[in-house]
N, C-alpha and C. Protein backbone atom coordinates (compact mmCIF):
# COMPACT_ATOMS: atom_id res chain seq x y z
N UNK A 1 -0.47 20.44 9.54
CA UNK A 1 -0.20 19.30 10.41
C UNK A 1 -0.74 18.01 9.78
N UNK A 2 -1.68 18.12 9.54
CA UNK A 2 -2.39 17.02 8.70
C UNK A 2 -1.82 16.53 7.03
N UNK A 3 -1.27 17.59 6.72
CA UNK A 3 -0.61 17.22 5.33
C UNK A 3 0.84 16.63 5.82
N UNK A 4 1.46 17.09 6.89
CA UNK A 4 2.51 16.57 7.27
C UNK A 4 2.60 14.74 7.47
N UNK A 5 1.06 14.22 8.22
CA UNK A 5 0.86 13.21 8.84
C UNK A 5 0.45 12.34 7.35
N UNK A 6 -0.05 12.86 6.57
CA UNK A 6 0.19 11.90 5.12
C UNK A 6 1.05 12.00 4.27
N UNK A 7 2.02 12.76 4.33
CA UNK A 7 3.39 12.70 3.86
C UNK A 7 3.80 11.70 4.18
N UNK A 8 4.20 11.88 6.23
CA UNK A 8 4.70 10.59 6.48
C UNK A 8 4.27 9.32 6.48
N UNK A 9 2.83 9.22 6.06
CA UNK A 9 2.22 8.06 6.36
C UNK A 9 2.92 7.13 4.50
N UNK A 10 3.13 8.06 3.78
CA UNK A 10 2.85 7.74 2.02
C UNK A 10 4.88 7.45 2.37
N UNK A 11 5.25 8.24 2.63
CA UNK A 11 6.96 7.78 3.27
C UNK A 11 7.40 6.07 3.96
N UNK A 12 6.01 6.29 5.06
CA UNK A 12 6.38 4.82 5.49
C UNK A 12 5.60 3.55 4.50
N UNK A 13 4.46 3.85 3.68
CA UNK A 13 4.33 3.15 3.22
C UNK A 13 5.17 2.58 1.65
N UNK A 14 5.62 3.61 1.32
CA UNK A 14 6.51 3.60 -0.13
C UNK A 14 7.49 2.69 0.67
N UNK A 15 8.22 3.07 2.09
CA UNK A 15 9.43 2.51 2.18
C UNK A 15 8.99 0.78 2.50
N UNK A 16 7.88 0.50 2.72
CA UNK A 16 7.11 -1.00 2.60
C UNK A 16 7.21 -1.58 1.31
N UNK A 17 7.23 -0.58 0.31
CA UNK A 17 7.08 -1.11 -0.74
C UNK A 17 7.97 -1.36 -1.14
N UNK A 18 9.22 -0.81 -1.62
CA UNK A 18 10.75 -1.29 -1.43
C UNK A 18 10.94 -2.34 -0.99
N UNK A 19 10.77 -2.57 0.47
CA UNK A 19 10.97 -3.81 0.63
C UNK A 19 10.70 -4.81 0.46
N UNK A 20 9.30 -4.83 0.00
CA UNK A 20 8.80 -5.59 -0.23
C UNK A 20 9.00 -6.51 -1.91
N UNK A 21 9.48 -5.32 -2.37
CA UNK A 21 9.84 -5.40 -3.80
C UNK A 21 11.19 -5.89 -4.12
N UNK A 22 12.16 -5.60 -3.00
CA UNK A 22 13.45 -6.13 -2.91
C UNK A 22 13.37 -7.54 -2.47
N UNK A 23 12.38 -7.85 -1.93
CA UNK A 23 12.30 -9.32 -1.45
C UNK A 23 11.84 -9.91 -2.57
N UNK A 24 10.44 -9.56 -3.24
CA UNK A 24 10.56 -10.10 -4.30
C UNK A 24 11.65 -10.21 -5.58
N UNK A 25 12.61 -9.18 -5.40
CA UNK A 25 13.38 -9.62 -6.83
C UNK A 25 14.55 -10.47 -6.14
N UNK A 26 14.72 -10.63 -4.99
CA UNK A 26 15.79 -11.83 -4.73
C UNK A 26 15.44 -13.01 -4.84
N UNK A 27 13.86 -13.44 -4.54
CA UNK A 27 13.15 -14.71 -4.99
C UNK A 27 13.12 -15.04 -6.07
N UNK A 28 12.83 -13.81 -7.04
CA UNK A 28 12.88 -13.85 -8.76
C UNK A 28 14.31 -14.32 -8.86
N UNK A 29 15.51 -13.69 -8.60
CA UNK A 29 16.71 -13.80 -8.86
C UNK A 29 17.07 -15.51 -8.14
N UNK A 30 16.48 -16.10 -7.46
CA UNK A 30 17.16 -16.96 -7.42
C UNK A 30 16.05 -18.29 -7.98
N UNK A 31 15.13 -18.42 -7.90
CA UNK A 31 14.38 -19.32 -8.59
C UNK A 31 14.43 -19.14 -10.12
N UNK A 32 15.08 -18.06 -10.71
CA UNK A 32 15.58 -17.32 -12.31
C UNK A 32 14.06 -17.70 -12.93
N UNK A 33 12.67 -17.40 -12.13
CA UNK A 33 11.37 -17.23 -12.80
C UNK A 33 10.87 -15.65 -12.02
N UNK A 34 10.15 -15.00 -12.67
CA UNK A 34 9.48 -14.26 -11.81
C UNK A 34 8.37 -14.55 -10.38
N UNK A 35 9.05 -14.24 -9.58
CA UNK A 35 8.41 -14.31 -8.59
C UNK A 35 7.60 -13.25 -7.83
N UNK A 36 6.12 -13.34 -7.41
CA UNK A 36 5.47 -12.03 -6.67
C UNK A 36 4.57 -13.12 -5.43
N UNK A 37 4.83 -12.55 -4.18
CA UNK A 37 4.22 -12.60 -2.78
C UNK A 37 2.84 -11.99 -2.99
N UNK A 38 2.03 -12.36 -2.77
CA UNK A 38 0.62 -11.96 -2.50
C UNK A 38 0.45 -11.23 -1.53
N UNK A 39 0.05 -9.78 -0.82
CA UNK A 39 0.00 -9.15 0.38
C UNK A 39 -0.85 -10.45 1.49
N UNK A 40 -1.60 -10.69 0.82
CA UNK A 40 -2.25 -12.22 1.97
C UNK A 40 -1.24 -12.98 2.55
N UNK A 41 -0.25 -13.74 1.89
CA UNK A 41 0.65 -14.09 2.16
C UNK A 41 1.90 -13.57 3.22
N UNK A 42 2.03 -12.56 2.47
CA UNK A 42 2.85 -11.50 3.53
C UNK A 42 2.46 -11.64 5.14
N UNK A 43 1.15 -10.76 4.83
CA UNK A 43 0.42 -10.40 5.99
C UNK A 43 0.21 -11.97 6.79
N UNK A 44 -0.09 -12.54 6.32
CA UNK A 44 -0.09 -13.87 7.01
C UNK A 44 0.91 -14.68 7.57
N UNK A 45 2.49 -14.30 7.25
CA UNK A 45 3.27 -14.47 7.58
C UNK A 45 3.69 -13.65 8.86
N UNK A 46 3.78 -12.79 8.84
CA UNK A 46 3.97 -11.78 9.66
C UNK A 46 2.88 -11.88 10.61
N UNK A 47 1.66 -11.56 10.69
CA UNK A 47 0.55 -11.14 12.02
C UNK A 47 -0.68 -12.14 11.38
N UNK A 48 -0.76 -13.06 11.72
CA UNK A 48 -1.71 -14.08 11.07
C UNK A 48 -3.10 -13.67 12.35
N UNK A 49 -2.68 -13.08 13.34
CA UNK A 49 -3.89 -13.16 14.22
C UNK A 49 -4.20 -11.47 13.70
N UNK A 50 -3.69 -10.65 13.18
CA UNK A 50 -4.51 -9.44 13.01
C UNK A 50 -5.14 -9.46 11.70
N UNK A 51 -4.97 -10.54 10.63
CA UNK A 51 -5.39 -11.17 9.46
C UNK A 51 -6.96 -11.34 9.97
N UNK A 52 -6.97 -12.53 10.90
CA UNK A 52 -8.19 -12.85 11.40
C UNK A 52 -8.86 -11.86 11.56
N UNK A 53 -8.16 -11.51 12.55
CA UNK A 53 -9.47 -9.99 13.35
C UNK A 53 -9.80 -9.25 12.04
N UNK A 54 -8.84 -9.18 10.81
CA UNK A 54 -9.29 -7.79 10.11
C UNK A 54 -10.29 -8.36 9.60
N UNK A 55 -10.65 -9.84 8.71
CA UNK A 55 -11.44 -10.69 8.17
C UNK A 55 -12.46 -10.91 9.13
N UNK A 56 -12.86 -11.21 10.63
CA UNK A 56 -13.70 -11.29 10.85
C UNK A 56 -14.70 -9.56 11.12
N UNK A 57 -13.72 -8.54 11.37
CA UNK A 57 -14.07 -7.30 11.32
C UNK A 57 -14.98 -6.99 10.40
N UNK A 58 -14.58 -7.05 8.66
CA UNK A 58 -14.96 -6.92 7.66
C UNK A 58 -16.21 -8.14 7.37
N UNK A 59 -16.21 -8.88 7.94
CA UNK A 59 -17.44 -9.91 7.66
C UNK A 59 -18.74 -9.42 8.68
N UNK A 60 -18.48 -9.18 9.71
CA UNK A 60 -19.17 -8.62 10.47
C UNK A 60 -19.86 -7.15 10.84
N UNK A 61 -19.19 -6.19 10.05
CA UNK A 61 -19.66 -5.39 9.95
C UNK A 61 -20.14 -4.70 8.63
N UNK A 62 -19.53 -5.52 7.85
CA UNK A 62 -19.50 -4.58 6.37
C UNK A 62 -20.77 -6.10 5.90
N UNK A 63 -20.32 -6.64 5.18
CA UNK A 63 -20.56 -7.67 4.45
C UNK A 63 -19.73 -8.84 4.40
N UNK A 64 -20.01 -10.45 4.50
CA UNK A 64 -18.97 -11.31 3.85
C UNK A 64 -19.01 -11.14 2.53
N UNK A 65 -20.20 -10.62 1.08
CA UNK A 65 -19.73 -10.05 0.40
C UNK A 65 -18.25 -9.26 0.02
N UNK A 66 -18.06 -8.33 1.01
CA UNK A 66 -17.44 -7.74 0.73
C UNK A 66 -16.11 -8.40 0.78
N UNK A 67 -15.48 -9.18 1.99
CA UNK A 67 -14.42 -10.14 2.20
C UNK A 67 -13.94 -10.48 0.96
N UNK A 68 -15.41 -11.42 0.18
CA UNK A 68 -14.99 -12.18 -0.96
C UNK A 68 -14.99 -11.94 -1.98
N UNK A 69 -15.15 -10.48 -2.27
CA UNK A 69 -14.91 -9.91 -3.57
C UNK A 69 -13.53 -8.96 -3.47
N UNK A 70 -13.80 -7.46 -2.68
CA UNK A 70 -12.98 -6.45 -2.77
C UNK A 70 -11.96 -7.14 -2.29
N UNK A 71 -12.27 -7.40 -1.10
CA UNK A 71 -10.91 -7.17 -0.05
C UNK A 71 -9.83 -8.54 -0.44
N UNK A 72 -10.49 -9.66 -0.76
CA UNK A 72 -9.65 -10.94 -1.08
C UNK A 72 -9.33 -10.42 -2.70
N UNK A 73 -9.33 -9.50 -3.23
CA UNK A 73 -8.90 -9.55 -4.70
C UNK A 73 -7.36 -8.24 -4.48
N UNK A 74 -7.87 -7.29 -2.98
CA UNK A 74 -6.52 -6.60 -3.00
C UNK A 74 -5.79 -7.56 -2.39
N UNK A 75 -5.64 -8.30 -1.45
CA UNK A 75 -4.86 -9.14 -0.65
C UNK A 75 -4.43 -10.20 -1.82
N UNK A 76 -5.17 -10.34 -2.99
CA UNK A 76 -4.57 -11.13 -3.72
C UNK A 76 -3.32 -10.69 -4.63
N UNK A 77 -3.01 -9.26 -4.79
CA UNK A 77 -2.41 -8.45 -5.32
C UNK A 77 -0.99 -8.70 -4.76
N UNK A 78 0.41 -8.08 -5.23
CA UNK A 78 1.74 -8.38 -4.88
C UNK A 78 1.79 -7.45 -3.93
N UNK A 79 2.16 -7.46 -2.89
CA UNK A 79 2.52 -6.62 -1.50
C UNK A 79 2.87 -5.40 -2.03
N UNK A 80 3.81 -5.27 -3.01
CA UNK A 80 4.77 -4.17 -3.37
C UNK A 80 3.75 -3.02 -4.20
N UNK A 81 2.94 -3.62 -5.06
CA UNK A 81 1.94 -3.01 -6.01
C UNK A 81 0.87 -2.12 -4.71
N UNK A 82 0.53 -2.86 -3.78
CA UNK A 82 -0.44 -2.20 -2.81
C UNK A 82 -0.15 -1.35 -2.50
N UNK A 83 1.20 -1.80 -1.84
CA UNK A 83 1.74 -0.35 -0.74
C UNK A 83 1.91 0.59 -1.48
N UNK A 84 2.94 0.63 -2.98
CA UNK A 84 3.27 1.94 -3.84
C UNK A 84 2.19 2.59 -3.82
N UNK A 85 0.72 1.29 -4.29
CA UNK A 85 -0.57 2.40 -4.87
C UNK A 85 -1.03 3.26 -3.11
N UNK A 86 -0.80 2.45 -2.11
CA UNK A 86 -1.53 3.31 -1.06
C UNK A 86 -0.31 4.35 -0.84
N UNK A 87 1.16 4.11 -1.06
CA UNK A 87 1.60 5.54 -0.92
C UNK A 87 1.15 6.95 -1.92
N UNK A 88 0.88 6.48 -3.02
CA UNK A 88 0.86 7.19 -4.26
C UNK A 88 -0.42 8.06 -3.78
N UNK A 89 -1.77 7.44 -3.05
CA UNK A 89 -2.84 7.87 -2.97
C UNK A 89 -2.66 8.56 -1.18
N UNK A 90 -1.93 8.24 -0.26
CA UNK A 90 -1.59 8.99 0.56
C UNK A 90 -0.44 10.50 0.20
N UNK A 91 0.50 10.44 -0.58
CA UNK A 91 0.63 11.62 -1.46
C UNK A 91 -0.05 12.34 -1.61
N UNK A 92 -0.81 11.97 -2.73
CA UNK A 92 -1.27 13.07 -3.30
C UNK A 92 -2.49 13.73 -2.58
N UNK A 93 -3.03 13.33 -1.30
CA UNK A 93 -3.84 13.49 -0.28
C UNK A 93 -2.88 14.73 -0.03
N UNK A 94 -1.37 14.57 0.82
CA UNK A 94 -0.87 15.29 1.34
C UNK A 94 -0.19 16.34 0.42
N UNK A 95 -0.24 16.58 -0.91
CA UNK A 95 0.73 17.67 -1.69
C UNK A 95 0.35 18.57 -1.04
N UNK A 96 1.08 19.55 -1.37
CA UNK A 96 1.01 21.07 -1.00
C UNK A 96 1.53 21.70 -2.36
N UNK A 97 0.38 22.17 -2.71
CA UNK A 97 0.53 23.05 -3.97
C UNK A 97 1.62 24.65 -3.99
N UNK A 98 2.31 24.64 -5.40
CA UNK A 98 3.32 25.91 -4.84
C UNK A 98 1.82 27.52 -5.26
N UNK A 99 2.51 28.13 -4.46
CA UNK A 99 1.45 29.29 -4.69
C UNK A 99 1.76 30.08 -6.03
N UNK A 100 0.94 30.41 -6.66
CA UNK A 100 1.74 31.41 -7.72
C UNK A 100 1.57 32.75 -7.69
N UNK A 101 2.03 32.72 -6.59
CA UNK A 101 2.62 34.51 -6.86
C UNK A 101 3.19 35.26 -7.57
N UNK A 102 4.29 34.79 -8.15
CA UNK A 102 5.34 35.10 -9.29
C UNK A 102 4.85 35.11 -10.75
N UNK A 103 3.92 34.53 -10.59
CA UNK A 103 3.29 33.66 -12.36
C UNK A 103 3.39 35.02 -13.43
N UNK A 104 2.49 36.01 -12.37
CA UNK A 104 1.97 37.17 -13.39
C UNK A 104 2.41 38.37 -13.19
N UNK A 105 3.69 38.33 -12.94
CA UNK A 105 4.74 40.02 -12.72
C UNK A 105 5.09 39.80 -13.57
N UNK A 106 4.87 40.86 -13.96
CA UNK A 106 5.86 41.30 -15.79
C UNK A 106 7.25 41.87 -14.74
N UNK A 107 7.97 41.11 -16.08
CA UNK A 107 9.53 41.52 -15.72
C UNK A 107 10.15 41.64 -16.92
């Protein structure tokens, strides 16, 4: 059940990443420079008040250290790069290894 729930979690996030990546190459394609969105940006576009809360969350409980190193250097990252890497690492959370039963019958 639990490998199921990071399957789908690494599913919905890959399919973030797509999009996110498709948005960037139509910006690239039409400004004819490479273009990349910052997840800050994104996210700030979209839910600017859960931005806050997550930033004052993280200042308040963790460290403002932490704000201004880790967390503002992933948010500084291209939307598309994040999500792939958090699907990639929700994956491989969820594989399911094949069993080898078969490996060692002589045939």
């Amino acid at each position: 059940m639990f490998r199921f729930a990071f399957r789908l979690a690494a599913m919905v996030s890959l399919s973030v990443a797509v999009i996110m990546a498709v948005l960037d190459a139509t910006r690239t394609v039409a400004a004819s420079q490479l273009v990349t969105t910052p997840l800050k940006t994104s996210w700030n576009a979209v839910s600017p008040e859960t931005l806050g809360t997550a930033e004052m969350f993280v200042r308040e409980k963790l460290s403002p250290l932490v704000w201004d190193t880790a967390v503002n250097w992933v948010l500084a990252l291209p939307g598309f790069v994040v999500f792939a890497g958090l699907a990639l690492l929700l994956y491989a959370i969820g594989y399911r290894r094949e069993r080898p039963v078969a490996r060692y019958v002589a045939g």
